[in-house]
Protein backbone atom coordinates (compact mmCIF):
# COMPACT_ATOMS: atom_id res chain seq x y z
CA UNK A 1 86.44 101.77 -13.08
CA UNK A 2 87.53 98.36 -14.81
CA UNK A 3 86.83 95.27 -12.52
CA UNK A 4 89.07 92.45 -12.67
CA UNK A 5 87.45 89.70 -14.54
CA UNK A 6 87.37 86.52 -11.99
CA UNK A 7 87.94 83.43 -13.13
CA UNK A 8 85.93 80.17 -12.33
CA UNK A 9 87.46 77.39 -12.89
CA UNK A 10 84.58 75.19 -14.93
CA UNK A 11 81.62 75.95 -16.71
CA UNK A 12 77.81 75.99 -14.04
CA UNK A 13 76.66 73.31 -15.75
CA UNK A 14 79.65 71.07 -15.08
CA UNK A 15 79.37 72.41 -11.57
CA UNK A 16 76.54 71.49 -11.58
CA UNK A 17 76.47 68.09 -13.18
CA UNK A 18 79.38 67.41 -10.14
CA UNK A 19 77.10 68.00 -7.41
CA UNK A 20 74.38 65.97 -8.32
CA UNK A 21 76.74 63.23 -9.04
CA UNK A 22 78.07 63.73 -5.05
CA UNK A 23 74.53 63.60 -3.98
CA UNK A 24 73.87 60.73 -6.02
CA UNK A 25 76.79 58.89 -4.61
CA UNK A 26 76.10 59.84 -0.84
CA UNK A 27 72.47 58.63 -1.03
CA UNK A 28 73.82 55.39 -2.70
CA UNK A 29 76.18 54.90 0.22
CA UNK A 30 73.14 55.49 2.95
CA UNK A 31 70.44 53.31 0.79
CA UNK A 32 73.24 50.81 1.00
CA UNK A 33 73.85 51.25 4.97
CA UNK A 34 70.16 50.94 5.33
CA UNK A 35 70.03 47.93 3.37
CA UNK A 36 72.76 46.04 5.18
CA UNK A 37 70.94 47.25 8.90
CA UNK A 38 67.91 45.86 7.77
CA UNK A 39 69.53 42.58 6.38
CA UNK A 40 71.71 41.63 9.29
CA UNK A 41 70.15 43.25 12.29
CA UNK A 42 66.51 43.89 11.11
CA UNK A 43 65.42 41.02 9.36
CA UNK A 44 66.90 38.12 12.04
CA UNK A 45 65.51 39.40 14.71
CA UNK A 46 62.00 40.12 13.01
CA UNK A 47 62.28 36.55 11.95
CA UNK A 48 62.94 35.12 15.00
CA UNK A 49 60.10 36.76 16.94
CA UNK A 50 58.04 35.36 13.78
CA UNK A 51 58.96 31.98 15.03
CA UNK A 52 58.46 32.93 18.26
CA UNK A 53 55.21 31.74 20.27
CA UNK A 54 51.90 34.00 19.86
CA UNK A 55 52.24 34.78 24.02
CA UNK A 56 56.11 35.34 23.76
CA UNK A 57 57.28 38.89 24.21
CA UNK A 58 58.17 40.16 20.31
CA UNK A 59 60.08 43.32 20.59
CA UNK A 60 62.02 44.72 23.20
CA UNK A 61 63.91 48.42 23.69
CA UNK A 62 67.56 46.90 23.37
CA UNK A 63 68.13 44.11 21.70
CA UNK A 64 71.46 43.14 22.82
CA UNK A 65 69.98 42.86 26.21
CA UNK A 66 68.14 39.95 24.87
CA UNK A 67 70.29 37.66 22.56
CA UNK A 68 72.02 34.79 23.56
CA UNK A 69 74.68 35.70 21.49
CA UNK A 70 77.19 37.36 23.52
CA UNK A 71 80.81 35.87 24.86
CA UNK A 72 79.59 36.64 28.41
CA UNK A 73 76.32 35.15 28.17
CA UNK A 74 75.59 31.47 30.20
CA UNK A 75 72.78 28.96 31.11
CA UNK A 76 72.31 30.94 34.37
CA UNK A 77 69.54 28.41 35.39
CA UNK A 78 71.87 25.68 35.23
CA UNK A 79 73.33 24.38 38.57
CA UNK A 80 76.89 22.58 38.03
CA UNK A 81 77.21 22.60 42.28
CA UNK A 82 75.77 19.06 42.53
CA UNK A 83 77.79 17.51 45.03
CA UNK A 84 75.56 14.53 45.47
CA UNK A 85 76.05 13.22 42.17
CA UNK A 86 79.27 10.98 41.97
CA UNK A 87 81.08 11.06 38.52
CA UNK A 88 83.38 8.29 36.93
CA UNK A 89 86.97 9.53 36.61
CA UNK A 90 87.92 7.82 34.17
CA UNK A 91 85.15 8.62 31.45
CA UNK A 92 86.74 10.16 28.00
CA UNK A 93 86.96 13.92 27.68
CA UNK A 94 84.00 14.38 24.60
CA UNK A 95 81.00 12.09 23.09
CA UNK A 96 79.95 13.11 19.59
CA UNK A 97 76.66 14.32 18.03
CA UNK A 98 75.02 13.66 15.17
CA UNK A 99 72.00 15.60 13.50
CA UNK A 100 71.67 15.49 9.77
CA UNK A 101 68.57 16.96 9.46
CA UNK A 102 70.71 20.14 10.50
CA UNK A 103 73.62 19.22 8.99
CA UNK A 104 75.88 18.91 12.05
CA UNK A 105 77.93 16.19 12.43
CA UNK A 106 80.37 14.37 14.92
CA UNK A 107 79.73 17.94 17.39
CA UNK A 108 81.95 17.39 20.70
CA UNK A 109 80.08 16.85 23.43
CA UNK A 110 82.08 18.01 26.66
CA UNK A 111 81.60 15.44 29.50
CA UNK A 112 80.60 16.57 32.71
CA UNK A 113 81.10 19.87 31.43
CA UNK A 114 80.87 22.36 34.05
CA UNK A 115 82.13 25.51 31.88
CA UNK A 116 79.23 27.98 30.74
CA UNK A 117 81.17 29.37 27.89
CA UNK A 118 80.67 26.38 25.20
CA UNK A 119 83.05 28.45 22.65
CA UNK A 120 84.78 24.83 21.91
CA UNK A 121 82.09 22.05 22.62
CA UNK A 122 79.00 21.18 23.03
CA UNK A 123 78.06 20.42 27.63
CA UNK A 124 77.15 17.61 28.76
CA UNK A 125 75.70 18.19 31.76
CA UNK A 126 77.64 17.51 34.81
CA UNK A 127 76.28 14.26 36.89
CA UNK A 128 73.26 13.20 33.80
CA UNK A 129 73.37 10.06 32.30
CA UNK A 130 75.62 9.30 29.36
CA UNK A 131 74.72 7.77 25.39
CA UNK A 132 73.09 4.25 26.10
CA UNK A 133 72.66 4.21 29.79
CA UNK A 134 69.32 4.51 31.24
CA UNK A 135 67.81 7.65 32.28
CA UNK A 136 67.98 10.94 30.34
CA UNK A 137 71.85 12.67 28.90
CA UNK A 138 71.75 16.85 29.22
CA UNK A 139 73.52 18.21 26.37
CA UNK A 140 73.43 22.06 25.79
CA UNK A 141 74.52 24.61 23.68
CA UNK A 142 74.45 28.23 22.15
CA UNK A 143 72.18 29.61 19.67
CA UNK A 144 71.65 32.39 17.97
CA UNK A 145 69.68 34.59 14.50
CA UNK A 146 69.63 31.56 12.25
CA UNK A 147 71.50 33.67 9.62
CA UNK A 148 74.47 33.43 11.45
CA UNK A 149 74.01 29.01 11.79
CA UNK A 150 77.47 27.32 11.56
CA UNK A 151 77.15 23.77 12.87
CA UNK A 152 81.24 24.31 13.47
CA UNK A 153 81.00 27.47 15.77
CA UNK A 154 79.96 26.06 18.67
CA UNK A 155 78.57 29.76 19.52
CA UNK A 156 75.78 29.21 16.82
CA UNK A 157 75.30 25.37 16.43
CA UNK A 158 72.36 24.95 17.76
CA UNK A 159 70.59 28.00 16.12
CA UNK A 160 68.43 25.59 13.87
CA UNK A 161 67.52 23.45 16.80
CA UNK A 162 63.82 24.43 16.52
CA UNK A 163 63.78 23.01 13.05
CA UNK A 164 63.19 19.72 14.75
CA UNK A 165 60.10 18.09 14.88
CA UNK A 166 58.95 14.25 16.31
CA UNK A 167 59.70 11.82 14.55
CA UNK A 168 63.54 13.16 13.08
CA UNK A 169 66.65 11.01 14.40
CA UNK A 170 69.57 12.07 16.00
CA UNK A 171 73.16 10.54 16.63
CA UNK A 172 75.19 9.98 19.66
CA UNK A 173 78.19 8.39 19.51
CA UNK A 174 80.37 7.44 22.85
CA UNK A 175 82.92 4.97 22.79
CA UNK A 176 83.27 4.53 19.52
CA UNK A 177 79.70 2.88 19.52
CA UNK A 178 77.04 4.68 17.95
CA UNK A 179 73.37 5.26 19.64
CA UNK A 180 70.00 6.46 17.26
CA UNK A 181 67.53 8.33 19.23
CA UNK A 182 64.03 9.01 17.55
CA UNK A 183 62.17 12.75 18.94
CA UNK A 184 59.75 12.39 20.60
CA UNK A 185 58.84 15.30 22.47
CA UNK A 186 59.53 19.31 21.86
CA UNK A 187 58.49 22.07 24.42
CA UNK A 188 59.37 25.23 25.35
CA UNK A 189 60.39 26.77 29.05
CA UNK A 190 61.22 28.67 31.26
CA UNK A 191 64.71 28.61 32.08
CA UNK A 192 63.43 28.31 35.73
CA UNK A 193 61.62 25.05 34.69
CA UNK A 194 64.79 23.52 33.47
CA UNK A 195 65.66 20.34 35.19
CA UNK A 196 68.76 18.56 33.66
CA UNK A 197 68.16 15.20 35.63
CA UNK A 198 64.55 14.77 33.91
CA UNK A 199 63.57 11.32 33.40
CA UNK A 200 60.39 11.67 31.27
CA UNK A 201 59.36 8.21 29.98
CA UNK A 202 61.00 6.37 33.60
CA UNK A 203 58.01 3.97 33.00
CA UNK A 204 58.67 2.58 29.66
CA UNK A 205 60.76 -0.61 29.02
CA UNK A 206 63.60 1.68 27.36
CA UNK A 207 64.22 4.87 29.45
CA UNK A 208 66.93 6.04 27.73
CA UNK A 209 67.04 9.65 26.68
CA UNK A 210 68.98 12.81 25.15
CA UNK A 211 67.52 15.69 25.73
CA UNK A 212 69.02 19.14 23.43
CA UNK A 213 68.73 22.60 25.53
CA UNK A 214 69.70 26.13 23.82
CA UNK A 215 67.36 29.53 23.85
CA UNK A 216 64.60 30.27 22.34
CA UNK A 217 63.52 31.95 19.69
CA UNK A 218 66.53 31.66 17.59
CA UNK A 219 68.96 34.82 18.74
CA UNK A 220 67.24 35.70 22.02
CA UNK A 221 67.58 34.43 25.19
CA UNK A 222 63.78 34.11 26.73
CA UNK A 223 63.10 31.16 27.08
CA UNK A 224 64.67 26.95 26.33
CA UNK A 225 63.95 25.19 23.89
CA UNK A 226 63.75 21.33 25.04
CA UNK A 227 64.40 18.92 22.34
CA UNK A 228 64.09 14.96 23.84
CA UNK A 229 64.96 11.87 21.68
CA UNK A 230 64.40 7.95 22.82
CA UNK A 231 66.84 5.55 22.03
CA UNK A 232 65.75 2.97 19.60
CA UNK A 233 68.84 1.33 18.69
């Protein structure tokens, strides 16, 4: 009996050709999916336990359980209850930083700041000494991956912090009068050991300090990394 002749619609090699191309294209996509992982989520976090202290935890199971970058996340170790310390009224609302080695300039600097969040400033911590007075000025802020640094998101600003080393100068300027501070020491802590009211050279002739707080390593949130400068002029 005569079987209908069925018709398909190109030739098997052009069939075939098609598929390979699809497969082609699909593994393109995922190589390129891979590649972006790695990029943005891989390689920051690799590099920051790189930087990272030899006895510093490297890897952990989740890793947004340990970035500092997160809109909920604040200095949990920092106490802004201090009813013994009596604060000026009439102080402006900001003081400004400046730190070219990192390329951040004129940074608000929240006075008396007692509001965790830093998505708009810089904190000054409430009660601690201000630009030019004696004694040591708290200023903190967020960090995170140092691929992600913009010294005008106050959420990453201080992501390069660890870049600085004794011996670099900083800026604060309150008042409309500008103060240089000179590094002069740079530690890392536990957030436990944190102690905003700090005075570490209260011998010297000049006991005037700044003292820069965000986490450590760059996009976690382990430890602090303490940055102090002396004023010099």
């Amino acid at each position: 009996m005569f079987a209908p002749y069925k018709y398909i619609k190109g030739s098997p090699a052009r069939n075939l050709h098609k598929t390979k191309t699809k497969n082609i294209v699909a593994l393109a996509s995922i190589a390129f999916g891979v590649t972006i992982f790695c990029y943005e989520i891989i390689r920051p976090y690799a590099k920051s336990a790189i930087i990272s202290y030899g006895n510093r935890p490297l890897f952990v199971p989740v890793l947004g359980a340990k970035t500092g970058y997160q809109a909920n996340f604040s200095f949990s170790e920092l106490n802004f209850k201090n009813t013994d310390v009596k604060i000026d009224k009439n102080l402006p609302e900001y003081f400004y930083l400046t730190i070219p080695k990192l390329d951040i300039y004129n940074a608000r600097v929240k006075i008396n700041d007692t509001n965790p969040s830093l998505d708009k400033s810089l904190g000054h911590y409430y009660g601690t000494s201000l630009p030019g007075e004696s004694k040591n000025t708290f200023i903190y802020g967020h960090s995170t991956f140092e691929e992600y640094f913009d010294p005008e998101n106050y959420q990453t600003i201080f992501s390069t912090l660890y870049r600085l080393s004794p011996g670099d100068i900083f800026y604060a300027n309150y008042k409309g009068k500008e103060y240089k501070y000179l590094i002069t020491m740079k530690k890392t802590v536990d957030p436990a050991d944190v102690n905003p009211y700090e005075n570490f050279y209260k011998n010297t002739p000049n006991s005037s300090t700044v003292t820069l707080m965000t986490c450590t390593p760059p996009g976690r949130k382990d430890y602090r990394l303490i940055v102090v400068g002396s004023l010099i002029e």
